[in-house]
C-alpha atoms as a PDB file:
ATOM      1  CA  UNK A   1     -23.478  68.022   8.211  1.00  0.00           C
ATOM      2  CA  UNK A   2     -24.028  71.509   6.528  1.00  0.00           C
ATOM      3  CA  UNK A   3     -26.415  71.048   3.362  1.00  0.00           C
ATOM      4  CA  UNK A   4     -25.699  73.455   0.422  1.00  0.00           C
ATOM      5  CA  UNK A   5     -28.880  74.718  -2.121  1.00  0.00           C
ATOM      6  CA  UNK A   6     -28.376  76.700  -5.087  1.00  0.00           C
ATOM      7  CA  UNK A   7     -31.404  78.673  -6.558  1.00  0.00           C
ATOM      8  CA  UNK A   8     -31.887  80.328  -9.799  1.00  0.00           C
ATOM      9  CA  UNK A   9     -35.135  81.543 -11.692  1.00  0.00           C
ATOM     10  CA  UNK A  10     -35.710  81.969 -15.359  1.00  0.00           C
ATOM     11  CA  UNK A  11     -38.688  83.250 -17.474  1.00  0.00           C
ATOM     12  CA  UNK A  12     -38.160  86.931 -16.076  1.00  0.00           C
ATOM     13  CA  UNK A  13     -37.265  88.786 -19.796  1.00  0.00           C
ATOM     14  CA  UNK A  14     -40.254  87.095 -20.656  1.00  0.00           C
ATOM     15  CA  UNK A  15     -43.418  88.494 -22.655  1.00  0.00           C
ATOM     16  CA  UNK A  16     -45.445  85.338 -21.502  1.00  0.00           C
ATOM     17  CA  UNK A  17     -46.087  82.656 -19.345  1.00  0.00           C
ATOM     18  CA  UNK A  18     -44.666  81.882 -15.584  1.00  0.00           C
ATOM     19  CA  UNK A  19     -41.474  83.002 -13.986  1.00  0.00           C
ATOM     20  CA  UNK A  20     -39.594  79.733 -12.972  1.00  0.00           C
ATOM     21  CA  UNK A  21     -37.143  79.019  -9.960  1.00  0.00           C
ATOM     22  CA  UNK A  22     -35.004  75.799  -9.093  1.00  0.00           C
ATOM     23  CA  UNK A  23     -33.666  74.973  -5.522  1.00  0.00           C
ATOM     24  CA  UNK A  24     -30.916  72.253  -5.723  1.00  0.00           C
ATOM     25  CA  UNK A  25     -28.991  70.598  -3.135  1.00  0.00           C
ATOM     26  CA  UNK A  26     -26.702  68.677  -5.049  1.00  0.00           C
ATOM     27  CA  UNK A  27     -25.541  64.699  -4.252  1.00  0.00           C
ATOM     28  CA  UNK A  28     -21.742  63.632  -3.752  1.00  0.00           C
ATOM     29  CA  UNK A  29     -22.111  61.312  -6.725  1.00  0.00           C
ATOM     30  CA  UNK A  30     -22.680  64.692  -9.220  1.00  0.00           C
ATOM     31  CA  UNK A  31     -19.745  65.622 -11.254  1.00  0.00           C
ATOM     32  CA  UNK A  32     -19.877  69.719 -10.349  1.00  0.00           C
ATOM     33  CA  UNK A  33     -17.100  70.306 -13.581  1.00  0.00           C
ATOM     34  CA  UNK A  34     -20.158  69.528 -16.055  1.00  0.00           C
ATOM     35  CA  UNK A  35     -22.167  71.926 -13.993  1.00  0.00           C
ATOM     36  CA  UNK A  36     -22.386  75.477 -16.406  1.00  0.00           C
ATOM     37  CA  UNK A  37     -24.657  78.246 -17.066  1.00  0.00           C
ATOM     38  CA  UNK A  38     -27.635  77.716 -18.733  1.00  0.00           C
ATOM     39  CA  UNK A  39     -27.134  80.103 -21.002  1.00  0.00           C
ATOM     40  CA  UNK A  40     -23.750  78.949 -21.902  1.00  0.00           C
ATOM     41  CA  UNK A  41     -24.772  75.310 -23.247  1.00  0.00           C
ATOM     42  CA  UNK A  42     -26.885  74.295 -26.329  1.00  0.00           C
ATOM     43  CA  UNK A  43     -30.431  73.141 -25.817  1.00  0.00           C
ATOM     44  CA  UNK A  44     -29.261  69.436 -26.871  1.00  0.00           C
ATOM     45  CA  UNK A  45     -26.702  69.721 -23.892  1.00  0.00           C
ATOM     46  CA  UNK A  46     -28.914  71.384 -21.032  1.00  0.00           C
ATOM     47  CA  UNK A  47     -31.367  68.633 -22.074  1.00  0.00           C
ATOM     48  CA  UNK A  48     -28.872  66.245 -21.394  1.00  0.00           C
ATOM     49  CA  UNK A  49     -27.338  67.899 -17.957  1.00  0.00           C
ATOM     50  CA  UNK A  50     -31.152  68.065 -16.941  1.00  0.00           C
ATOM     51  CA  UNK A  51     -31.997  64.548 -16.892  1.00  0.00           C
ATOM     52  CA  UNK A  52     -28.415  63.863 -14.930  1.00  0.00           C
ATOM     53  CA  UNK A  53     -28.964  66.506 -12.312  1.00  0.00           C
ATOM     54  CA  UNK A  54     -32.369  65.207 -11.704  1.00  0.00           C
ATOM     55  CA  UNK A  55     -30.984  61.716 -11.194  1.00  0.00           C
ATOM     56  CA  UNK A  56     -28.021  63.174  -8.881  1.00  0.00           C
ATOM     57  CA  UNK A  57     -29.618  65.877  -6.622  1.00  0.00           C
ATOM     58  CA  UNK A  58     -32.457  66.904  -4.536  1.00  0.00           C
ATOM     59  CA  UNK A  59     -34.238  69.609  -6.688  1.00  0.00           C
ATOM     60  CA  UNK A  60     -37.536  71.300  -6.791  1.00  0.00           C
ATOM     61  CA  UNK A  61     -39.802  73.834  -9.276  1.00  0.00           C
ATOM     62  CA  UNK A  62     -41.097  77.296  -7.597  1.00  0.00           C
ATOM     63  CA  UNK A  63     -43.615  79.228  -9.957  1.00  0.00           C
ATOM     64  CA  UNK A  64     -44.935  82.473 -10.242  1.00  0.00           C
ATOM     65  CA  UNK A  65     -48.099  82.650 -12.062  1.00  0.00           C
ATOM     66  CA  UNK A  66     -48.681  85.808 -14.677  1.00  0.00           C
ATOM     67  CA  UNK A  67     -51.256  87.599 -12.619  1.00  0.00           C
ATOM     68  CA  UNK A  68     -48.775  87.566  -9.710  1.00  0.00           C
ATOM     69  CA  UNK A  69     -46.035  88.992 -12.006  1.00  0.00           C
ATOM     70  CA  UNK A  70     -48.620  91.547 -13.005  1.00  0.00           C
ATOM     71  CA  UNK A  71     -49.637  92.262  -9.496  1.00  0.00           C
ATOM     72  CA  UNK A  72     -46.144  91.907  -7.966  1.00  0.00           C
ATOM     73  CA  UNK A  73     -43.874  93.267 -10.851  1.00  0.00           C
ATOM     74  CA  UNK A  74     -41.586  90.859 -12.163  1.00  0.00           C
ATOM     75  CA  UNK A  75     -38.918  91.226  -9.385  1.00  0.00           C
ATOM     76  CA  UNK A  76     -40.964  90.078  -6.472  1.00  0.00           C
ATOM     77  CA  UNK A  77     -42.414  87.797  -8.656  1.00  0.00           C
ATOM     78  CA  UNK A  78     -38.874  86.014  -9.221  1.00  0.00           C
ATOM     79  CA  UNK A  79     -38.451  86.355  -5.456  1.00  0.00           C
ATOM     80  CA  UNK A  80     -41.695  84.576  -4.574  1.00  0.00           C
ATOM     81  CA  UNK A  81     -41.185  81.383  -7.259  1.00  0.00           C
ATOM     82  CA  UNK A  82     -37.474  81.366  -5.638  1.00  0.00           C
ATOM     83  CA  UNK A  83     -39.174  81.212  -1.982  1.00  0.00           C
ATOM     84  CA  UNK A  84     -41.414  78.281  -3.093  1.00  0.00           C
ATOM     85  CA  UNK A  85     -38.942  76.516  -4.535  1.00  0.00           C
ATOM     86  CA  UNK A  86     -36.417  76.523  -1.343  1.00  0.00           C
ATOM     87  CA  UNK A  87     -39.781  75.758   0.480  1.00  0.00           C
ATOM     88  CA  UNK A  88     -40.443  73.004  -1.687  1.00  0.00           C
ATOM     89  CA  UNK A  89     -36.886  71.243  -0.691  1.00  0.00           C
ATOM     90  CA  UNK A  90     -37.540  67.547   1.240  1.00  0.00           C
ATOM     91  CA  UNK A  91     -34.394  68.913   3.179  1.00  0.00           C
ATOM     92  CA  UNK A  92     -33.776  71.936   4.800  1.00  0.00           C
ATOM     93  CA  UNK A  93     -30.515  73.800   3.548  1.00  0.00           C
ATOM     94  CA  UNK A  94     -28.354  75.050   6.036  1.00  0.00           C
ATOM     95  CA  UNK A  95     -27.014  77.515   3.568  1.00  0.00           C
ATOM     96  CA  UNK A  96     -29.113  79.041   0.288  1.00  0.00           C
ATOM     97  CA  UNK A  97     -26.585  80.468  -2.332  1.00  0.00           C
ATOM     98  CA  UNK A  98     -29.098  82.633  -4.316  1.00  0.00           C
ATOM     99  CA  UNK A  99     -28.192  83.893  -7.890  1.00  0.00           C
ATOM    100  CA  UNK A 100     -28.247  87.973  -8.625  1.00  0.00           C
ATOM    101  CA  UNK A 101     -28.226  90.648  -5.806  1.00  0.00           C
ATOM    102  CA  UNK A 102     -31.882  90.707  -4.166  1.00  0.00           C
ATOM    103  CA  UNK A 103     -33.300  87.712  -1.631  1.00  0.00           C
ATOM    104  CA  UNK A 104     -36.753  86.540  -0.867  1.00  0.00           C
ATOM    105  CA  UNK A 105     -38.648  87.625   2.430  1.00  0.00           C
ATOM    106  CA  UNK A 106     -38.139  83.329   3.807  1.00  0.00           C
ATOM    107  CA  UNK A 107     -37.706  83.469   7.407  1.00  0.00           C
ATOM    108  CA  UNK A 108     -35.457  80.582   9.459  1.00  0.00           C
ATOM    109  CA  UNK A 109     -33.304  80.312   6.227  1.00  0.00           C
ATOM    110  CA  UNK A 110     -29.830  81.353   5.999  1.00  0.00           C
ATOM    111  CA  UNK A 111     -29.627  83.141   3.003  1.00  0.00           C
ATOM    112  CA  UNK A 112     -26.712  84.882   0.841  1.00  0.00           C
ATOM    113  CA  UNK A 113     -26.656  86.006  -2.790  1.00  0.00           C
ATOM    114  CA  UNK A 114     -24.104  85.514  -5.169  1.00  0.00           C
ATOM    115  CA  UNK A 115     -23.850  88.212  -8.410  1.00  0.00           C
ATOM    116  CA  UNK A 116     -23.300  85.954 -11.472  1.00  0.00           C
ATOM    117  CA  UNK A 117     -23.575  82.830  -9.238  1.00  0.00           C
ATOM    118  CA  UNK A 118     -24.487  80.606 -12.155  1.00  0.00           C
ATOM    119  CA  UNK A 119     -21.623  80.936 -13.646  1.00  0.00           C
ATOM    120  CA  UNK A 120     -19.455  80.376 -10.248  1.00  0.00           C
ATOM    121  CA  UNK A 121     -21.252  78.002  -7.760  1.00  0.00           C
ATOM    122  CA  UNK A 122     -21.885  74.440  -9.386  1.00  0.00           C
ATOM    123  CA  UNK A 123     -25.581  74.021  -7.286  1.00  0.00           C
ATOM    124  CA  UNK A 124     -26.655  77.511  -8.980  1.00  0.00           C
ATOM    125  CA  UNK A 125     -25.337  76.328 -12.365  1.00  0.00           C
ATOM    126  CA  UNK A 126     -27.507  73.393 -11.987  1.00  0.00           C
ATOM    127  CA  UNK A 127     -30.588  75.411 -10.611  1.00  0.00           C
ATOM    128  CA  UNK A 128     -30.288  77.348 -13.655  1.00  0.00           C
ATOM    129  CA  UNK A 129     -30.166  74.625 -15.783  1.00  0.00           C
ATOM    130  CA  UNK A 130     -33.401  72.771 -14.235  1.00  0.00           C
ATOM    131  CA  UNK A 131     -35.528  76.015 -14.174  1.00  0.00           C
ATOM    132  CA  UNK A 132     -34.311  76.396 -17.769  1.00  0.00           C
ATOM    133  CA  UNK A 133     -35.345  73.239 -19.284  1.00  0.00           C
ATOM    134  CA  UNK A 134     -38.555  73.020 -16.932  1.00  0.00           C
ATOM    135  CA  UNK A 135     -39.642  76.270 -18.138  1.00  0.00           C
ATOM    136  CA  UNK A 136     -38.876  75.536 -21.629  1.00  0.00           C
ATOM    137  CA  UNK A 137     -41.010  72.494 -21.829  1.00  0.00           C
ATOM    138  CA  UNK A 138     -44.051  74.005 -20.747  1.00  0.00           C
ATOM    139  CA  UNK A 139     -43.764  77.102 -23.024  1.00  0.00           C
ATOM    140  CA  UNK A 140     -43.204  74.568 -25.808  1.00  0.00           C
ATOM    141  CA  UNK A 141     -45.859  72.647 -24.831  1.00  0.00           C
ATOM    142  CA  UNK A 142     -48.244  75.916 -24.486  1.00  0.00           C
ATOM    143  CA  UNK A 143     -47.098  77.119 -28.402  1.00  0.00           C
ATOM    144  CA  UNK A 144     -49.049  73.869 -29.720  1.00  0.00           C
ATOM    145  CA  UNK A 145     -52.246  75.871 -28.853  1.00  0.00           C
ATOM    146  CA  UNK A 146     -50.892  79.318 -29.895  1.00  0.00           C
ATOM    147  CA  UNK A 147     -48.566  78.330 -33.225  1.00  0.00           C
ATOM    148  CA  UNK A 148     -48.443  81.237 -34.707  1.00  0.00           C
ATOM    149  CA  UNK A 149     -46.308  82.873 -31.963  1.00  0.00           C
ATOM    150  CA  UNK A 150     -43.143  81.512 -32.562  1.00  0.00           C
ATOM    151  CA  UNK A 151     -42.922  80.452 -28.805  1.00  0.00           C
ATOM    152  CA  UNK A 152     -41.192  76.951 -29.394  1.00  0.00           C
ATOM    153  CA  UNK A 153     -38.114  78.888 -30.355  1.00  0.00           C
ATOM    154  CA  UNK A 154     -38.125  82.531 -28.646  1.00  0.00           C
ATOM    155  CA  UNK A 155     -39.590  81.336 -25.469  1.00  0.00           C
ATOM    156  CA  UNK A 156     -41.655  83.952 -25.485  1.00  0.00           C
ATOM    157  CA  UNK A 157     -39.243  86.745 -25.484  1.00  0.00           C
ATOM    158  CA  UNK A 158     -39.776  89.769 -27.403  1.00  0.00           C
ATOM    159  CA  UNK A 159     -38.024  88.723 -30.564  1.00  0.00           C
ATOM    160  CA  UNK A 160     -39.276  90.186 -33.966  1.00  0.00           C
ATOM    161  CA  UNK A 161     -41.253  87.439 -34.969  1.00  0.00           C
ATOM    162  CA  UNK A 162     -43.512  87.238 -31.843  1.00  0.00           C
ATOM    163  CA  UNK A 163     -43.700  91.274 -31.824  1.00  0.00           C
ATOM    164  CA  UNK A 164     -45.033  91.309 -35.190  1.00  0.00           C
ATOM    165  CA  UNK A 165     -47.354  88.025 -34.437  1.00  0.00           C
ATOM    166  CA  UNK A 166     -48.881  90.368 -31.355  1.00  0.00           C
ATOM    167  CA  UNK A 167     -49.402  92.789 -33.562  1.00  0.00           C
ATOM    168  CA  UNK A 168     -50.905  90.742 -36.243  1.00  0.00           C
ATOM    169  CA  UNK A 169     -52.982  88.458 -34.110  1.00  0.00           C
ATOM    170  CA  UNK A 170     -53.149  90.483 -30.658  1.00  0.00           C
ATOM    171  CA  UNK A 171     -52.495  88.842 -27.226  1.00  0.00           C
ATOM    172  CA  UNK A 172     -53.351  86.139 -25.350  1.00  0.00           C
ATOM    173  CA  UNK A 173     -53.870  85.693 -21.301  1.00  0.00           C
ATOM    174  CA  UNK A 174     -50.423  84.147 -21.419  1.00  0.00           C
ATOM    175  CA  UNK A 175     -49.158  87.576 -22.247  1.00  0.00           C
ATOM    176  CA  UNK A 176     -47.594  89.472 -19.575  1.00  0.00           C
ATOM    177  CA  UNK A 177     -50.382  92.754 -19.937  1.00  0.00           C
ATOM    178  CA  UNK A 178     -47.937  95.472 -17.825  1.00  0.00           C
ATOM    179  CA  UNK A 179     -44.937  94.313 -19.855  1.00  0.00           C
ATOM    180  CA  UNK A 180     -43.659  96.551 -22.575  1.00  0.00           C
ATOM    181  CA  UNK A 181     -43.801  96.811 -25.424  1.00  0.00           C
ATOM    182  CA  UNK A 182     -47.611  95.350 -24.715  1.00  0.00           C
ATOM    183  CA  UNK A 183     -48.372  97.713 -22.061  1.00  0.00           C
ATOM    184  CA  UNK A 184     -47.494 100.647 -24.541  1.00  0.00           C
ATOM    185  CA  UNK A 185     -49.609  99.304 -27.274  1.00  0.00           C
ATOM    186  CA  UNK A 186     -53.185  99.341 -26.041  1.00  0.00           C
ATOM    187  CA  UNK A 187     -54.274  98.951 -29.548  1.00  0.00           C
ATOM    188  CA  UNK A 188     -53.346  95.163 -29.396  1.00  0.00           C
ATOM    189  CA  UNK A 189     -56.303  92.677 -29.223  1.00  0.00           C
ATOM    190  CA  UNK A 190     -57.251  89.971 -27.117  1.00  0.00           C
ATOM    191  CA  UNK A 191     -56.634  86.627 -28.539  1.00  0.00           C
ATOM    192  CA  UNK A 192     -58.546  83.912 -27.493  1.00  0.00           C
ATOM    193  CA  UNK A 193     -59.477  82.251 -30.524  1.00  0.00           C
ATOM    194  CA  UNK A 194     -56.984  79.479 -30.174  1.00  0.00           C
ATOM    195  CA  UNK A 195     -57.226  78.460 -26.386  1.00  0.00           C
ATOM    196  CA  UNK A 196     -60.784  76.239 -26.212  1.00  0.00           C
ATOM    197  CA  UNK A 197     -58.396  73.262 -25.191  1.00  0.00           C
ATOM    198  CA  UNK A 198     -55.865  75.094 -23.494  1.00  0.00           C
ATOM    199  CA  UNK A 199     -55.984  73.830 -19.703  1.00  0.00           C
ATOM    200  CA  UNK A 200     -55.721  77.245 -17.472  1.00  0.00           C
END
């Protein structure tokens, strides 16, 4: 019996935290037409699809901490928390459909990319969705140490209000140091007023 797995990461835009993967091999008794993009549903609905997918699949988290990303570069980095997470997988896959065009170093695996796979192959939709939502929840639950980043709505992307916050209040060792724009503005600070209760 050939066992599908659809990976996708998330996180890799970024200007904080962990790059996130999801392996999923997907149960008979999940309705694939529900299955979308991340990006294409509303928070309220990937919240939703994420506690159904969880219930109807075998699925695992792969991480990728901030040093690696600043050691690797963020494309290896996405590669290595994709190779954990197919790692991670109580069964082996006969066959790992990988979102994008690159594939992790994992020997014994038989792996193939798909370009825009989360939008076309239901167990990538539903990796997207897990790493998504998983991610999301512990960025959310890192901005009630660092409030005045804005990260429980950009996610730590570079929107306007977290630029200006890093400018205002400097960075924090969440920040991704050889990302720019931070890498370009060595005049930024380190912030580490607010993290005395922040586990590492």
């Amino acid at each position: 019996m050939k066992i599908l797995a659809g990976v996708d990461e998330v996180g890799r835009g970024s200007l904080i935290g962990p790059v996130y993967a999801a392996a999923i091999i997907l149960k008979k008794s999940i309705n694939k037409n529900l299955l979308k993009d991340s990006k294409a549903l509303s928070k309220h609905k990937r919240e939703e699809l994420f506690t159904y997918i969880k219930k109807n699949s075998i699925w695992t988290i792969g991480k990728a901490s901030v040093k690696e990303i600043e050691k690797k570069n963020i494309l290896n980095a996405s590669l290595l928390a994709m190779k954990r997470a197919i790692i991670k997988l109580k069964k082996k896959p006969s066959l790992v459909l990988i979102d994008g065009n690159r594939l992790p170093d994992l020997k014994n695996y038989n792996l193939r990319y798909v370009i825009n796979g989360d939008k076309k192959i239901p167990s990538i939709s539903a990796a997207s969705i897990i790493a998504k939502v998983s991610r999301d929840k512990f960025i959310i639950k890192l901005s009630k140490n660092y409030k005045n980043y804005g990260w429980e709505t950009n996610s730590g992307y570079g929107t306007k209000e977290h630029l200006k916050a890093i400018k205002k209040f400097g960075i924090t060792k969440y920040h991704r140091k050889t990302f720019s724009p931070i890498l370009k503005k060595n005049s930024f600070t380190y912030n580490n007023t607010t993290s005395s209760n922040q586990k590492k």
